[in-house]
Protein backbone atom coordinates (compact mmCIF):
# COMPACT_ATOMS: atom_id res chain seq x y z
CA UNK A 1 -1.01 -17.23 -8.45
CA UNK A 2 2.53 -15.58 -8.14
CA UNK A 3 2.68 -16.28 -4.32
CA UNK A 4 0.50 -13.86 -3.37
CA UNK A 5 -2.27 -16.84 -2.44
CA UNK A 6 -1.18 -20.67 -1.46
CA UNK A 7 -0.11 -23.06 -4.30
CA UNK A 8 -2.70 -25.40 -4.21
CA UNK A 9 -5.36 -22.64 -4.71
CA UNK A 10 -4.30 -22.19 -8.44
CA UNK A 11 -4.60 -25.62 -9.53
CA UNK A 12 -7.35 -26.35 -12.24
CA UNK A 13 -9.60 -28.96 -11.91
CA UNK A 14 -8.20 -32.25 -14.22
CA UNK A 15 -11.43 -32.46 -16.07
CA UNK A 16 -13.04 -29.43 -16.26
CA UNK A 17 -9.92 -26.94 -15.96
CA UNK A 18 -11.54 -24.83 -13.64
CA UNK A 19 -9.89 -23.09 -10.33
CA UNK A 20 -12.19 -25.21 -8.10
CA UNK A 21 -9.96 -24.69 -4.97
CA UNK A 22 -10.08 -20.79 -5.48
CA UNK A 23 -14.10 -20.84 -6.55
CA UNK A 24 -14.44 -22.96 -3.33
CA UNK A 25 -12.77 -20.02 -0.82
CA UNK A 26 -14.96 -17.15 -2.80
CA UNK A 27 -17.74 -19.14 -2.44
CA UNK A 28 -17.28 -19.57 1.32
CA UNK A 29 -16.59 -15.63 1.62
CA UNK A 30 -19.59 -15.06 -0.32
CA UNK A 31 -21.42 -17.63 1.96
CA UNK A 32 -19.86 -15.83 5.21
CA UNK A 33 -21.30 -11.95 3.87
CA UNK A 34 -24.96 -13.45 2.72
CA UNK A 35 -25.30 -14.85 6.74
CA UNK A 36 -23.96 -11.37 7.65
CA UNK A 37 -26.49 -9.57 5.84
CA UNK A 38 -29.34 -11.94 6.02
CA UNK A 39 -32.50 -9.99 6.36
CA UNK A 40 -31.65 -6.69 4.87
CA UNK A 41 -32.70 -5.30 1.49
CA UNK A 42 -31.30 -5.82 -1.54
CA UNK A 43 -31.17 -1.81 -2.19
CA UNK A 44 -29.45 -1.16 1.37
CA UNK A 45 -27.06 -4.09 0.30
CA UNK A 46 -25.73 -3.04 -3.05
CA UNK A 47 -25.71 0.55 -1.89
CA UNK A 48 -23.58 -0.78 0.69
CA UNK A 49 -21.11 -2.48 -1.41
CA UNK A 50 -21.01 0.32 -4.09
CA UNK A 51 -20.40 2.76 -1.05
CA UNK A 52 -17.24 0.88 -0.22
CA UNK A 53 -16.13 0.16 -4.02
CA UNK A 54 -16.60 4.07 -5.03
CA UNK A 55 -14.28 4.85 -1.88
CA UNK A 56 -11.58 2.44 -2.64
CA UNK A 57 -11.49 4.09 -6.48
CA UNK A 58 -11.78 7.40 -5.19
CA UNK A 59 -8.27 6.65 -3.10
CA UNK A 60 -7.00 4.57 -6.34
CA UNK A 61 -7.50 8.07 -8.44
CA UNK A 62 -6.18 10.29 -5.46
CA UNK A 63 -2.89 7.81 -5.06
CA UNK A 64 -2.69 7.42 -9.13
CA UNK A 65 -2.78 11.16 -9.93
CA UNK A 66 0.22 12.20 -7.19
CA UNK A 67 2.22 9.40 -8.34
CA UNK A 68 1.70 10.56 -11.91
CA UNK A 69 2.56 14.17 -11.14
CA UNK A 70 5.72 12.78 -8.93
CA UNK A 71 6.71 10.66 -11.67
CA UNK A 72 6.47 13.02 -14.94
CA UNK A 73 7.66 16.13 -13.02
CA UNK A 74 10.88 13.58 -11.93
CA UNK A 75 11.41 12.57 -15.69
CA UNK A 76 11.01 15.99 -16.77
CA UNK A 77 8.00 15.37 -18.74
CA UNK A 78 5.66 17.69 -17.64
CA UNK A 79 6.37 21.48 -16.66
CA UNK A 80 4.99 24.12 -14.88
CA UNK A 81 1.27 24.49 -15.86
CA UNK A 82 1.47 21.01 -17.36
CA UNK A 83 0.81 19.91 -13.43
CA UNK A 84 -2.52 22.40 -12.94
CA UNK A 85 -4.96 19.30 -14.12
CA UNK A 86 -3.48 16.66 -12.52
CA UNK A 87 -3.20 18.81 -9.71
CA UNK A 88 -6.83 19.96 -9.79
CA UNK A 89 -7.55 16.82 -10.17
CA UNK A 90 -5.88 15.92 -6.64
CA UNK A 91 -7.81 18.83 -5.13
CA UNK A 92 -11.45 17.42 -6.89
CA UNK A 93 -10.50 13.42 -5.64
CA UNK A 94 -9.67 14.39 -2.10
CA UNK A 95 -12.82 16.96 -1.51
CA UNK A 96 -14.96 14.34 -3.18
CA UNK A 97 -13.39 11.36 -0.43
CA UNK A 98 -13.87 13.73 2.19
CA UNK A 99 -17.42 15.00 1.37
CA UNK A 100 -18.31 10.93 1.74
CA UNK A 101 -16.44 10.25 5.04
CA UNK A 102 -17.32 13.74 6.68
CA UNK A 103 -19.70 14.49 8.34
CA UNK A 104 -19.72 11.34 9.48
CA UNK A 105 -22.41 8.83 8.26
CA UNK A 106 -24.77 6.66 10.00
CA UNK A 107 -24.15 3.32 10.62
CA UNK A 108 -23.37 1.44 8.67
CA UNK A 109 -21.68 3.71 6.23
CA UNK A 110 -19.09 4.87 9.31
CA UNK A 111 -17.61 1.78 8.99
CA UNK A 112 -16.87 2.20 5.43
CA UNK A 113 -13.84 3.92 5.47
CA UNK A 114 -12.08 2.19 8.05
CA UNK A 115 -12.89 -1.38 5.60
CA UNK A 116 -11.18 0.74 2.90
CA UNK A 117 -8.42 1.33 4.75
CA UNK A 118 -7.94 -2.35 6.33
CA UNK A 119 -8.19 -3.09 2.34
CA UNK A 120 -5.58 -1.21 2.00
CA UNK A 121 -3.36 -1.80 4.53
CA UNK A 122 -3.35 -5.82 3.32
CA UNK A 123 -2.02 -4.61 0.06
CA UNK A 124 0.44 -2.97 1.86
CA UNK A 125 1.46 -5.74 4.21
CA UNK A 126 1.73 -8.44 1.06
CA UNK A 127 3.84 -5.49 -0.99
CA UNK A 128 5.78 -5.28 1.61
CA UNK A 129 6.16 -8.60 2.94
CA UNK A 130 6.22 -10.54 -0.61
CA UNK A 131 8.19 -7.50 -2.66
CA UNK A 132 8.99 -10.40 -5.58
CA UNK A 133 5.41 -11.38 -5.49
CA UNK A 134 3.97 -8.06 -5.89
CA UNK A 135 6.38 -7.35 -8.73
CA UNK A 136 6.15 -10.45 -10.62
CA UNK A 137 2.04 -9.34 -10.38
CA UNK A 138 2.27 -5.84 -11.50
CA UNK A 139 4.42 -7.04 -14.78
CA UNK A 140 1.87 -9.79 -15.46
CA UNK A 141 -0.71 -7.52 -14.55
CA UNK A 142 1.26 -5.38 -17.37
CA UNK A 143 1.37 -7.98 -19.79
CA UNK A 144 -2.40 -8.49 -19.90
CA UNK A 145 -2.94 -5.07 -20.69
CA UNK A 146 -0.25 -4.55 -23.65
């Protein structure tokens, strides 16, 4: 998969084309997080998981709408007020993230943030140690969408 994952894990199966090798590590992950929550509710669970997914988008947005003001106010395409609701926006995104990570939660929504941010910093790492591979992903990512 563009060398962001090792070669073998892309391979299909020769009869029934799927990505066994891939469907095999997901299904040990998934394995690994239904021993680590073993015994809680399924409310508590998903409420969990939808904690940590709304936090990673709410950073996605916040990242997503400075970029876009950097970029268009760089190629001159928006001006002055033109940056007021991307802007607002910024301000909106960023009290929203912080009304969720202050005041602190209970456990285990305080570890929320810092699983966000490990997320993160992965991406990071693999941008920055594979710069080809995260390229070659972001035009094929692209490509799918055009």
């Amino acid at each position: 998969m563009m060398g962001l994952v090792p070669r073998n894990w892309d391979k299909a199966h020769p009869r029934f084309q799927s990505p066994y090798r891939s469907l095999a590590v997901v299904m040990v992950v998934a394995f690994i997080l239904v021993l680590a929550l073993e015994g809680q509710l399924g409310t508590s669970v998903f409420g969990w998981l939808g904690t940590i997914g709304v936090l990673a988008l709410l950073l996605v947005y916040l990242f997503t709408q400075v970029a876009a003001m950097k970029l268009f106010g760089r190629i001159g395409r928006w001006r002055g007020w033109q940056f007021a609701i991307p802007g607002l926006a910024v301000i909106l995104l960023a009290y929203t993230l912080w009304s969720n990570i202050y005041p602190v939660p209970a456990a285990p929504g305080n570890y929320f943030p810092y699983l966000v941010l490990l997320w993160v910093a992965i991406g990071v790492v693999i941008a920055i140690r594979s710069p080809q591979a995260a390229s070659r992903l972001g035009e094929t990512l692209m490509r799918e969408e055009a």
